[in-house]
N, C-alpha and C. Protein backbone atom coordinates (compact mmCIF):
# COMPACT_ATOMS: atom_id res chain seq x y z
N UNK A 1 155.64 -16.64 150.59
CA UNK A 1 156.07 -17.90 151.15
C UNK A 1 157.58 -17.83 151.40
N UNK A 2 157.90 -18.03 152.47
CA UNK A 2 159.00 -17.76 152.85
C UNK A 2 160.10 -19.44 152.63
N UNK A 3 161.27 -18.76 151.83
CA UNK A 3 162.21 -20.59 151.61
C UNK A 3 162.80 -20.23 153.26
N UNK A 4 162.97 -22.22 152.55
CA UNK A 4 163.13 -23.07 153.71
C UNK A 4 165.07 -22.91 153.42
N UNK A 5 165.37 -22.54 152.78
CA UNK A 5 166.96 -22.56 152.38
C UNK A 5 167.62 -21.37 153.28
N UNK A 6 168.93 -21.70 153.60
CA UNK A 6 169.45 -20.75 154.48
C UNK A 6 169.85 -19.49 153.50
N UNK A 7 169.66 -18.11 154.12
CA UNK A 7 169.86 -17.03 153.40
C UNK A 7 171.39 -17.11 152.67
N UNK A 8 171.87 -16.83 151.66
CA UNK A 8 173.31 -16.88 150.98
C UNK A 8 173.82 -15.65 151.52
N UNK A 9 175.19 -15.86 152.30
CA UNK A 9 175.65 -14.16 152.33
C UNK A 9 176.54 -13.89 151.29
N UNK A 10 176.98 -12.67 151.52
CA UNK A 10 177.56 -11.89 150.45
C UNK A 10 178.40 -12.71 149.91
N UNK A 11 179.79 -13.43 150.74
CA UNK A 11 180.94 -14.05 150.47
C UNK A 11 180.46 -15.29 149.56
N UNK A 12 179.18 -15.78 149.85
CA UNK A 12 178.55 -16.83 149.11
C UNK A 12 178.47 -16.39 147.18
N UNK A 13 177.57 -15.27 147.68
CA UNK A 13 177.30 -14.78 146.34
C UNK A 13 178.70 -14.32 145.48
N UNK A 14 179.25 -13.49 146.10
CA UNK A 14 180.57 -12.92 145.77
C UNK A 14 182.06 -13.48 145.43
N UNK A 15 182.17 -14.53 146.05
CA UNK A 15 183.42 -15.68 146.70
C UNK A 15 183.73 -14.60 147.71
N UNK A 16 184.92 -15.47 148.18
CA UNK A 16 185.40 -14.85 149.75
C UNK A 16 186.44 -13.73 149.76
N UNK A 17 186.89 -12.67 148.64
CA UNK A 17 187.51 -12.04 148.41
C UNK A 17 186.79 -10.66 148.63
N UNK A 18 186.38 -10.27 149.63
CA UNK A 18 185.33 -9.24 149.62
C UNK A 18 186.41 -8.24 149.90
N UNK A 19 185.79 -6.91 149.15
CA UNK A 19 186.92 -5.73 149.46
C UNK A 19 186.95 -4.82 150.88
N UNK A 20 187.64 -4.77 151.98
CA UNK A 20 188.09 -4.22 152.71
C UNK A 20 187.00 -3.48 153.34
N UNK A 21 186.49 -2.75 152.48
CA UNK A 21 185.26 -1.99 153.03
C UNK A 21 183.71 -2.49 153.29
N UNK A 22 183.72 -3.37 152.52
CA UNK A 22 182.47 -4.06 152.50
C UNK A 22 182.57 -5.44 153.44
N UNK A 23 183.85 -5.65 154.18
CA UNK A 23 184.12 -6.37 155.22
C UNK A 23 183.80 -5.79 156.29
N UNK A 24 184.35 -4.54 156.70
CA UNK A 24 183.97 -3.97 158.07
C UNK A 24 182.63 -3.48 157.77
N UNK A 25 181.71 -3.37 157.16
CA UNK A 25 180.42 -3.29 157.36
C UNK A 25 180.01 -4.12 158.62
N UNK A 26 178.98 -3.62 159.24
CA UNK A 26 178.38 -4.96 160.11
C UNK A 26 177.31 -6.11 159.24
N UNK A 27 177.08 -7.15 159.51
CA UNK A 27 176.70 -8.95 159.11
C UNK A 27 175.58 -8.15 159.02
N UNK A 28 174.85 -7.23 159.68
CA UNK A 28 173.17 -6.86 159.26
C UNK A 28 173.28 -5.95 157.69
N UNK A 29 174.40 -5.07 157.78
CA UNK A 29 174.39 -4.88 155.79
C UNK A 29 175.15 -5.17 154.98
N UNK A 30 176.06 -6.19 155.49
CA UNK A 30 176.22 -7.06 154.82
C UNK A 30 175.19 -8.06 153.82
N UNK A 31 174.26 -8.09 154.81
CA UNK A 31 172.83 -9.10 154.08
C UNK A 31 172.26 -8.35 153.44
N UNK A 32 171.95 -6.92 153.94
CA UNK A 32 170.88 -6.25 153.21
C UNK A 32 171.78 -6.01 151.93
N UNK A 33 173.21 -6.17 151.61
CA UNK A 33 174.11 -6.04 150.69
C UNK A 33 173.26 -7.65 149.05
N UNK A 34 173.87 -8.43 150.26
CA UNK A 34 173.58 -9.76 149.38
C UNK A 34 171.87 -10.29 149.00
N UNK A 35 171.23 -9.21 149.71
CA UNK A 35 169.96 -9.53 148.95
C UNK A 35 169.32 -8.57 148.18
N UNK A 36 170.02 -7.54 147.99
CA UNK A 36 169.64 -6.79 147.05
C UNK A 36 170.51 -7.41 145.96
N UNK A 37 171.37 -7.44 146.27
CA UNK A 37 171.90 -8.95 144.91
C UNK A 37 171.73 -9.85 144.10
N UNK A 38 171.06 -10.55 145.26
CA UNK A 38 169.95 -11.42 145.00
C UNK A 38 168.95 -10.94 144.36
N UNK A 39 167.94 -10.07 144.41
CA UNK A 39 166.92 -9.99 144.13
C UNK A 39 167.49 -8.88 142.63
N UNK A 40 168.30 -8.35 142.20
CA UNK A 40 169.02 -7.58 141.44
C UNK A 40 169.24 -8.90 140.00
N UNK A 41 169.47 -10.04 140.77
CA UNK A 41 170.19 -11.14 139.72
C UNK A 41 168.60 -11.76 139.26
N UNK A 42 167.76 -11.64 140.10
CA UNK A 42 166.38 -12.57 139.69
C UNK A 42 166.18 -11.53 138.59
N UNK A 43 165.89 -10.38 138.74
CA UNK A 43 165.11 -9.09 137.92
C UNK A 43 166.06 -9.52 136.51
N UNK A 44 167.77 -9.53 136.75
CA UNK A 44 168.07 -9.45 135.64
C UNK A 44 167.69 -10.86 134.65
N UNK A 45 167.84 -12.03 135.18
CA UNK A 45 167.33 -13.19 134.80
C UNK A 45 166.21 -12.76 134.35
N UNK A 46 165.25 -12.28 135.14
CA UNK A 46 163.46 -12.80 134.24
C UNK A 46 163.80 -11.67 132.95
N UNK A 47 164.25 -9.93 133.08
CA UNK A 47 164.46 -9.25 131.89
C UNK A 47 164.83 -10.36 130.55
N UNK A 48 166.45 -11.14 131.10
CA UNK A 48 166.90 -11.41 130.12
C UNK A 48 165.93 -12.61 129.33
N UNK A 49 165.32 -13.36 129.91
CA UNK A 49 164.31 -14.44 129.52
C UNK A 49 163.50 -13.26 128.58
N UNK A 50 162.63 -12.38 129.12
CA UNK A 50 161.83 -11.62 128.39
C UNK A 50 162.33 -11.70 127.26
N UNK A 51 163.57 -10.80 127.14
CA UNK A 51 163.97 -10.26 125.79
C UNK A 51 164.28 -11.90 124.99
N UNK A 52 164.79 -12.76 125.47
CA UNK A 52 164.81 -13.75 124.70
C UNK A 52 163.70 -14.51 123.75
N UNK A 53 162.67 -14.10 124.83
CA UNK A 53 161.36 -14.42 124.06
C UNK A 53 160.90 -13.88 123.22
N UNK A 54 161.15 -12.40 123.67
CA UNK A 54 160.61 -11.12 122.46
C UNK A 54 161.74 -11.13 121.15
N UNK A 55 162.38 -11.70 121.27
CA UNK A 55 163.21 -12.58 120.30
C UNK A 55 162.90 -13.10 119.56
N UNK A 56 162.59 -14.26 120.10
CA UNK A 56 162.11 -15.10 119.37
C UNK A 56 160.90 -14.90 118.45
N UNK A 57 160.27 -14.47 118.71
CA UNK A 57 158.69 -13.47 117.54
C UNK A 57 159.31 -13.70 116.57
N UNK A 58 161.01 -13.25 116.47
CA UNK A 58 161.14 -12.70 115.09
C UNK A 58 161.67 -13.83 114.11
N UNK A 59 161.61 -15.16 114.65
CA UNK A 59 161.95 -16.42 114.07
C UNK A 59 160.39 -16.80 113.64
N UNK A 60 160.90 -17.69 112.51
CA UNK A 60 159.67 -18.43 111.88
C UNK A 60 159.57 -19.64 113.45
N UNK A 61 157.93 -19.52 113.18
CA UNK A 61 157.00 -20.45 114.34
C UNK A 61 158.12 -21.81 113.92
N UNK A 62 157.91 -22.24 112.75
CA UNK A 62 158.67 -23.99 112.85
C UNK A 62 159.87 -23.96 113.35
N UNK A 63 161.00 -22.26 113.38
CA UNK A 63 162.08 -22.67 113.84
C UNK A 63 162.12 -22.86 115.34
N UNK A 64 161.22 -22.52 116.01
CA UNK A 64 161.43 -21.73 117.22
C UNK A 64 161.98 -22.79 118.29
N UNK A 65 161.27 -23.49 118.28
CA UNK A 65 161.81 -24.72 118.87
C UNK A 65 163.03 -25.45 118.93
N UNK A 66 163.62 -24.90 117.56
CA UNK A 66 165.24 -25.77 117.50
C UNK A 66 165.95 -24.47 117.81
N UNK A 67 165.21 -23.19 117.56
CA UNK A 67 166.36 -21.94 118.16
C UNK A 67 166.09 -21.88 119.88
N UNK A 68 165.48 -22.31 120.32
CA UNK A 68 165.03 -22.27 121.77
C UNK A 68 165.94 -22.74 122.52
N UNK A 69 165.91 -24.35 122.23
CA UNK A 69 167.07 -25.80 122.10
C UNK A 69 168.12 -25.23 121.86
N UNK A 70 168.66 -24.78 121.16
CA UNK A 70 170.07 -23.72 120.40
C UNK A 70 170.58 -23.06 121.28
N UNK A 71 169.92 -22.23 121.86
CA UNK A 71 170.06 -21.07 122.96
C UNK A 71 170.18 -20.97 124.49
N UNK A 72 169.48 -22.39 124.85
CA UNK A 72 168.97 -22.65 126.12
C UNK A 72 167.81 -21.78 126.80
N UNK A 73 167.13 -21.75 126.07
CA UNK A 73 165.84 -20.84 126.55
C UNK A 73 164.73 -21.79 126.66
């Protein structure tokens, strides 16, 4: 399913301080730049959720809930 949101480019993801070289690229890898980015930042997000969870195992069941709350998980 394809979003309805406009693609983010690099300068989005990055701020607007992009280095010299990765400016004169052309706008077509430039994107293919910022969505491997993108999709680089999802992977690391869901990992880091994982491990947070596989974490959590090692808390007692009654805490888990206030260490969850605690953590932002």
């Amino acid at each position: 399913m394809m979003s309805t949101r406009p693609r983010r480019t690099l300068a989005d993801l990055l701020g607007d301080d992009l280095p010299a070289g990765i400016v004169a690229l052309p706008e077509e890898h430039r994107q293919d730049l910022a969505d491997a980015l993108r999709d680089a930042r999802r992977r690391q997000s869901a990992a880091l959720a994982e491990a947070g969870e596989a974490g959590l195992r090692h808390v007692p069941a009654l805490l888990r809930g206030a260490v969850r709350k605690a953590v932002g998980l």
